[in-house]
Structures are given as C-alpha cells and as structure tokens.
N, C-alpha and C. Protein backbone atom coordinates (compact mmCIF):
# COMPACT_ATOMS: atom_id res chain seq x y z
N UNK A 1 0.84 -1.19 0.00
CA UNK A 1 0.00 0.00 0.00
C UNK A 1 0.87 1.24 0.00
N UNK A 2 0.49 2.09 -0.69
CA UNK A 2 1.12 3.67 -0.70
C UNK A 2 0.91 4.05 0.58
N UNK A 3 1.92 4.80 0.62
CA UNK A 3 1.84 5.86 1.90
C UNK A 3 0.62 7.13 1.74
N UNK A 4 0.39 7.64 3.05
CA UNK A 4 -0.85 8.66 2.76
C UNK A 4 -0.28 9.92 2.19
N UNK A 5 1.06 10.14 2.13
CA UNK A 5 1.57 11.07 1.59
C UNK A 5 1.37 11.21 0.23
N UNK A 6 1.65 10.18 -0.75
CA UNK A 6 1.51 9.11 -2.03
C UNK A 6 -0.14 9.59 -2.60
N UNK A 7 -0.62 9.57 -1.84
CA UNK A 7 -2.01 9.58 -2.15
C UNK A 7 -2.77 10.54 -2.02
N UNK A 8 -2.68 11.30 -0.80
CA UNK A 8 -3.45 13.32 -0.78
C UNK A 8 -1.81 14.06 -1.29
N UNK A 9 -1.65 14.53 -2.68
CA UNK A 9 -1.15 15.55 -3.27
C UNK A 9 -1.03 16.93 -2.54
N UNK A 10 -2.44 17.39 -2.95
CA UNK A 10 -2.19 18.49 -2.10
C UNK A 10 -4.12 19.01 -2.07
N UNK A 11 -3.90 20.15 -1.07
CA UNK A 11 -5.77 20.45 -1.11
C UNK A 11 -5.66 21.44 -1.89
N UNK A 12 -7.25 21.81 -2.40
CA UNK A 12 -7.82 22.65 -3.74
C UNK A 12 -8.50 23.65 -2.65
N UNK A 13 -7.62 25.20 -3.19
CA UNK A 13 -8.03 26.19 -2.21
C UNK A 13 -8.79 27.31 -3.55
N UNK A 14 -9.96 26.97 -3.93
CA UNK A 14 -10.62 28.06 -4.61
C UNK A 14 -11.86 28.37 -3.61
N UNK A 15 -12.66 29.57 -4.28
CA UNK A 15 -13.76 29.90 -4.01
C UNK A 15 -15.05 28.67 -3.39
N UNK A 16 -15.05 27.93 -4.36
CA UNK A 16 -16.21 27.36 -4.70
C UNK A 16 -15.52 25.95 -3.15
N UNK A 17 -14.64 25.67 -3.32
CA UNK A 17 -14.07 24.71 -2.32
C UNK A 17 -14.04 25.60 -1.21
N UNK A 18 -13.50 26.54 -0.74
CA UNK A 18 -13.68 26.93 0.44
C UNK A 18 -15.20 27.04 1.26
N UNK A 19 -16.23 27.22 0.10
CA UNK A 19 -17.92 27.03 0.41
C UNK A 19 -17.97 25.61 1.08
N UNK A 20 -17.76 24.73 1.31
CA UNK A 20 -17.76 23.55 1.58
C UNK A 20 -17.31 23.21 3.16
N UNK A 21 -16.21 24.36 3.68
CA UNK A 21 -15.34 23.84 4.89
C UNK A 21 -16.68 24.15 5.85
N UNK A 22 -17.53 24.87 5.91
CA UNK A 22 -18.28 25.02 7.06
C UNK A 22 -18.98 23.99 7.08
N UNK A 23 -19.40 23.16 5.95
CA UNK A 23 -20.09 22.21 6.36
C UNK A 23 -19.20 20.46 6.22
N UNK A 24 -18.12 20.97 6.54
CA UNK A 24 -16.88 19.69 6.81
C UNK A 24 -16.61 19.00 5.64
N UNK A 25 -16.91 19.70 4.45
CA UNK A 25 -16.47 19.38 3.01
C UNK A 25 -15.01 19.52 2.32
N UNK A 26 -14.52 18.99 2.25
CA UNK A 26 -12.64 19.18 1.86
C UNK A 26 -12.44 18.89 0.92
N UNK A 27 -11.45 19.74 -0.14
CA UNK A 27 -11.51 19.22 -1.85
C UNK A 27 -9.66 18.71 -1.63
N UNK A 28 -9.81 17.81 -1.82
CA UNK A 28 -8.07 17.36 -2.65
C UNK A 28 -7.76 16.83 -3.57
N UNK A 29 -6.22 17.33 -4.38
CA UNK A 29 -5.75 16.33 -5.58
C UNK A 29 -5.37 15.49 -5.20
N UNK A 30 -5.71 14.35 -5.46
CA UNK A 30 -5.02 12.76 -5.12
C UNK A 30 -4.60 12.57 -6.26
N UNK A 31 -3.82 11.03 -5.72
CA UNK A 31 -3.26 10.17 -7.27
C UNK A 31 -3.89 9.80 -7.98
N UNK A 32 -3.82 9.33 -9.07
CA UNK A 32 -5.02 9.06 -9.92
C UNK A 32 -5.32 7.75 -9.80
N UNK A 33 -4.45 6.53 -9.24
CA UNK A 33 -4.74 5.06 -9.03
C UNK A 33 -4.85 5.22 -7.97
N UNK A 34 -5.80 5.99 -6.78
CA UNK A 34 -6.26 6.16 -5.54
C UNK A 34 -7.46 5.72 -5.19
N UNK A 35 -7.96 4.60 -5.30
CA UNK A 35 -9.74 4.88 -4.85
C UNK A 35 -10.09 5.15 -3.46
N UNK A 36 -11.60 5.13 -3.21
CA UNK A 36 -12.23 5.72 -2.44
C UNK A 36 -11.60 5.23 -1.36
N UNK A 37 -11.44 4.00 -1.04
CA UNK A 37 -10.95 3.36 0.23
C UNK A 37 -9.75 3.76 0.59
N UNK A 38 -8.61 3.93 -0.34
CA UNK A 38 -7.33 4.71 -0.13
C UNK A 38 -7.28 6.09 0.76
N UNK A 39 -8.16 6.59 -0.06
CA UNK A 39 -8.28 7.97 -0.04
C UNK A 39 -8.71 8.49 1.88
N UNK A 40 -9.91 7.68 1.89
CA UNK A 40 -10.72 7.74 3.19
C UNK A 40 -9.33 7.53 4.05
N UNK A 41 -8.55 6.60 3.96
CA UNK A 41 -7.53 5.83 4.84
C UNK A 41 -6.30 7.26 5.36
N UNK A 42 -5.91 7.67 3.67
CA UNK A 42 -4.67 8.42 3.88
C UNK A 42 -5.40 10.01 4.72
N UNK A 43 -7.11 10.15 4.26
CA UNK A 43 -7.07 11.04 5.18
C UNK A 43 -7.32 11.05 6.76
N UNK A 44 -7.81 10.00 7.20
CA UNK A 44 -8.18 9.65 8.47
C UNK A 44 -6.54 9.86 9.50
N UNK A 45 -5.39 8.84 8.29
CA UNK A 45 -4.33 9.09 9.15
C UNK A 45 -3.55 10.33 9.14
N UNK A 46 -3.50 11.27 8.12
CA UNK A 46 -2.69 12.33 7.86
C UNK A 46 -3.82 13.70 8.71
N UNK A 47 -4.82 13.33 8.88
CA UNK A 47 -5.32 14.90 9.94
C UNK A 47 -6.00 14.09 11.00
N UNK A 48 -5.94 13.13 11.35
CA UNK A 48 -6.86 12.61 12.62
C UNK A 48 -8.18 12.70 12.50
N UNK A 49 -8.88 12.31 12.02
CA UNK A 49 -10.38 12.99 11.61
C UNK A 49 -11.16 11.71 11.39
N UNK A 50 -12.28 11.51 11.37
CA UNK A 50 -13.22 10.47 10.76
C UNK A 50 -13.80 10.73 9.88
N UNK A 51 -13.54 10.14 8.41
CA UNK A 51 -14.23 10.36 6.69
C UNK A 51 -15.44 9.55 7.05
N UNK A 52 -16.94 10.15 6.96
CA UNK A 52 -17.99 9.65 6.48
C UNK A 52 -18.54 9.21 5.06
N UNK A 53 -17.43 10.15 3.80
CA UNK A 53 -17.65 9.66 2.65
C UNK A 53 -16.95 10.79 1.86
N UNK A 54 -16.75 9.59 0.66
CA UNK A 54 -15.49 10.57 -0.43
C UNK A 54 -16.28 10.15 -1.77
N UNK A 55 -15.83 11.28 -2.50
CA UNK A 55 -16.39 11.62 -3.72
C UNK A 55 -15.15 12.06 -4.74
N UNK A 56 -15.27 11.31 -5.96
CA UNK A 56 -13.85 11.79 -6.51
C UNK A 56 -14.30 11.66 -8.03
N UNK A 57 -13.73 12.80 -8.41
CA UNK A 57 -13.57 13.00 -10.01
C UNK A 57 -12.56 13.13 -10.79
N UNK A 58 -12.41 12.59 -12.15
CA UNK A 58 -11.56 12.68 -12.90
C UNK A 58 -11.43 14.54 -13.58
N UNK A 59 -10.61 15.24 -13.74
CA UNK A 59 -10.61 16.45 -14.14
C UNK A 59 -10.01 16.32 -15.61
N UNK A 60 -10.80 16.20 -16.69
CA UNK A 60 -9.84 16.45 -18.05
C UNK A 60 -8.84 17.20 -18.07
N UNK A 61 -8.34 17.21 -18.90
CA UNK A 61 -7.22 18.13 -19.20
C UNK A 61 -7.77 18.86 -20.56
N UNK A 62 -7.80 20.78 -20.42
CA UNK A 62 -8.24 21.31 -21.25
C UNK A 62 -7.00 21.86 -22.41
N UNK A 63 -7.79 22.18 -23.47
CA UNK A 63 -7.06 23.08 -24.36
C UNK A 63 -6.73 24.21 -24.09
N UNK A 64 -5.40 24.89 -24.51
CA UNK A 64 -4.78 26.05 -23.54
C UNK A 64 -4.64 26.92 -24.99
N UNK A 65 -4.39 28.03 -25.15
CA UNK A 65 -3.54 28.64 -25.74
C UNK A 65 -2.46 29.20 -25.36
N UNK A 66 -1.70 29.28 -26.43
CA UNK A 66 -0.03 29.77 -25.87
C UNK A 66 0.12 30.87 -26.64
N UNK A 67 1.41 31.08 -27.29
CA UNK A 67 1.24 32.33 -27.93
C UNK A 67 1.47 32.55 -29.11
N UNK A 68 1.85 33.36 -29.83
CA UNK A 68 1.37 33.41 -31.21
C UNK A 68 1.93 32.75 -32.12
N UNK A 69 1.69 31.72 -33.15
CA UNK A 69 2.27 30.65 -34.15
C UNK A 69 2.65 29.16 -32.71
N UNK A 70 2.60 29.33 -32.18
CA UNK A 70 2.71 27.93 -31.29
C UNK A 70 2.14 27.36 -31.80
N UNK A 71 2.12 25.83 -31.01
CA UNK A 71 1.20 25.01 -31.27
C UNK A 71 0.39 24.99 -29.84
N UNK A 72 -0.99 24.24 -29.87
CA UNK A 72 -1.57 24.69 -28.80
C UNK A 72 -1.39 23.80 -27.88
N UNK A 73 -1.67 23.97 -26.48
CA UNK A 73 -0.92 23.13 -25.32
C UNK A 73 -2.34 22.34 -25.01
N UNK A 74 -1.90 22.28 -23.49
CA UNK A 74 -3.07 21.33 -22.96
C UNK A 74 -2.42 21.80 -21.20
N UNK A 75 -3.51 21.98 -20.59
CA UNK A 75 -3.48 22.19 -19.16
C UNK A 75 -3.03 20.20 -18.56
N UNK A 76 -3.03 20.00 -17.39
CA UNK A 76 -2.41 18.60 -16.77
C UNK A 76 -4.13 18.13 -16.33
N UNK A 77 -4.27 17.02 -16.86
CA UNK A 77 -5.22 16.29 -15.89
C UNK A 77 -5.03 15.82 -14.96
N UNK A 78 -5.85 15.30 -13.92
CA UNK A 78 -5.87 15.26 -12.14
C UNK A 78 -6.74 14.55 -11.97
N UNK A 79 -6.90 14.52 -10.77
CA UNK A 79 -8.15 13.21 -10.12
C UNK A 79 -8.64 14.46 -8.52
N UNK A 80 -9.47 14.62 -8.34
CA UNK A 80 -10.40 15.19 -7.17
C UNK A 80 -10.70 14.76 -6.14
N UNK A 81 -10.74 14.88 -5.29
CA UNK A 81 -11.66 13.96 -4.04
C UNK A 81 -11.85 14.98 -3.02
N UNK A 82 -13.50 14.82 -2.91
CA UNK A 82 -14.45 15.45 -1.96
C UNK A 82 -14.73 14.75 -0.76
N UNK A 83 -13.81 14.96 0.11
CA UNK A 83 -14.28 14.49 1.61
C UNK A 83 -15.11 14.68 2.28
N UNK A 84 -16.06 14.51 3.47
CA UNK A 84 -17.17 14.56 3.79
C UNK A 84 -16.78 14.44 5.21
N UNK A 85 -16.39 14.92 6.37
CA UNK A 85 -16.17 14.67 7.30
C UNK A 85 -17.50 13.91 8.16
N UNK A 86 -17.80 13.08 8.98
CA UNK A 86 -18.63 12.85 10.49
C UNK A 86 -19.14 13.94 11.08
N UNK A 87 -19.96 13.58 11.48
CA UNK A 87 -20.59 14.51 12.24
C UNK A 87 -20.23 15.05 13.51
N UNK A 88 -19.78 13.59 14.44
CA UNK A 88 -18.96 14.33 15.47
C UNK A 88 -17.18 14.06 15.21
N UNK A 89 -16.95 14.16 14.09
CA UNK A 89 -15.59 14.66 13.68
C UNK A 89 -14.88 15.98 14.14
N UNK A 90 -13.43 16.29 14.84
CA UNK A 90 -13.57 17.05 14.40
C UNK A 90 -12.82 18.03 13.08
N UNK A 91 -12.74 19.62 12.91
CA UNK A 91 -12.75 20.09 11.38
C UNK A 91 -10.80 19.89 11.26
N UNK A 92 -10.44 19.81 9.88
CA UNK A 92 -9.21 19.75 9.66
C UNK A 92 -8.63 20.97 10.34
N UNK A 93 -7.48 21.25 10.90
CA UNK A 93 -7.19 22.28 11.26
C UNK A 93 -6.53 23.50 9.82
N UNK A 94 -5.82 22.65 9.22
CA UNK A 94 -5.15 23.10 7.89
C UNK A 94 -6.09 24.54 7.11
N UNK A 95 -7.67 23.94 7.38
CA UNK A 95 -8.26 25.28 7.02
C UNK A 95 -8.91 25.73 7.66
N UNK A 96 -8.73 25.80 9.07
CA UNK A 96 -9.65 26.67 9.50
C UNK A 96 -9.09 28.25 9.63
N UNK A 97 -8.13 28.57 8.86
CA UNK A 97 -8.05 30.07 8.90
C UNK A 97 -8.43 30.32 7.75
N UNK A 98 -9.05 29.65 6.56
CA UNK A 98 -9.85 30.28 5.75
C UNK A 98 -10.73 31.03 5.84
N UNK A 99 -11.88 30.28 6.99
CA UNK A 99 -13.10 30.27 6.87
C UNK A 99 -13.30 31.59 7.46
C-alpha cells in the first residue's frame, strides 16, 4: 500500500471549495490510481479525523492557448476527491483560517 503522503497531493483552495469547509467538506488532488478506500484511509491518518464519505472525479485536461504561431498546449489532468467529514468529527485544522 502507498503511503498517505503518495495519495493526498495536495488540497484545492478556490472559491467554490472553500464554500464547503463550514459544512466539513474538503476538496483534494489525489493520485489518480487512488480509490475511495485509499483515499478515506490516507485522510483519516494524515489529519486525525473520521471520513464519512469521499467523492472523486476525474478532471480532463483542457485546451490552452499559448502564444502566437505555437502550437496549442493542454493544461495537466488530475483526479479530485471530496471528503465529507462525520458529524462528530472534528474540522481539519489546515483550514480553518480560511473560513
């Protein structure tokens, strides 16, 4: 088995993800050969917390433009995962100075 390091990349700090921390919702890039059970595992041990449920998406990789006469690029595809903390969990500490 991978290490939990191996497996949560890093967390997704936009707008639309930060809407989520009040109600114990956490966005991260994982590996892409990570499933749900991995995922739940590497986060339970890397913040102390109890996962009630993970949600994960594949992110295409889009068409980019570059600059003039190039050829055109492509942004990196990724893999997602939406954590769901317990109810009497408690919140990651990592963001609570977002909120």
């Amino acid at each position: 088995m991978k290490a939990a390091q191996d497996i949560i990349l890093r967390p997704i700090i936009t707008e639309k993800a930060t809407d989520g921390i009040a109600d114990k919702k956490y966005a991260f890039v994982v590996a892409k050969d990570a499933n749900k059970v991995e995922i739940k595992k590497a986060v339970e041990e890397l913040f102390k917390v109890t996962v009630a449920k993970v949600t994960t998406v594949n992110q295409k990789s889009k068409a980019k433009r570059l600059r003039m006469g190039a050829p055109e690029g492509k942004t990196a595809a990724y893999k997602k995962a939406y954590v769901l903390l317990a109810e009497n969990s408690k919140s990651i500490e990592f963001f609570d100075g977002m909120m």
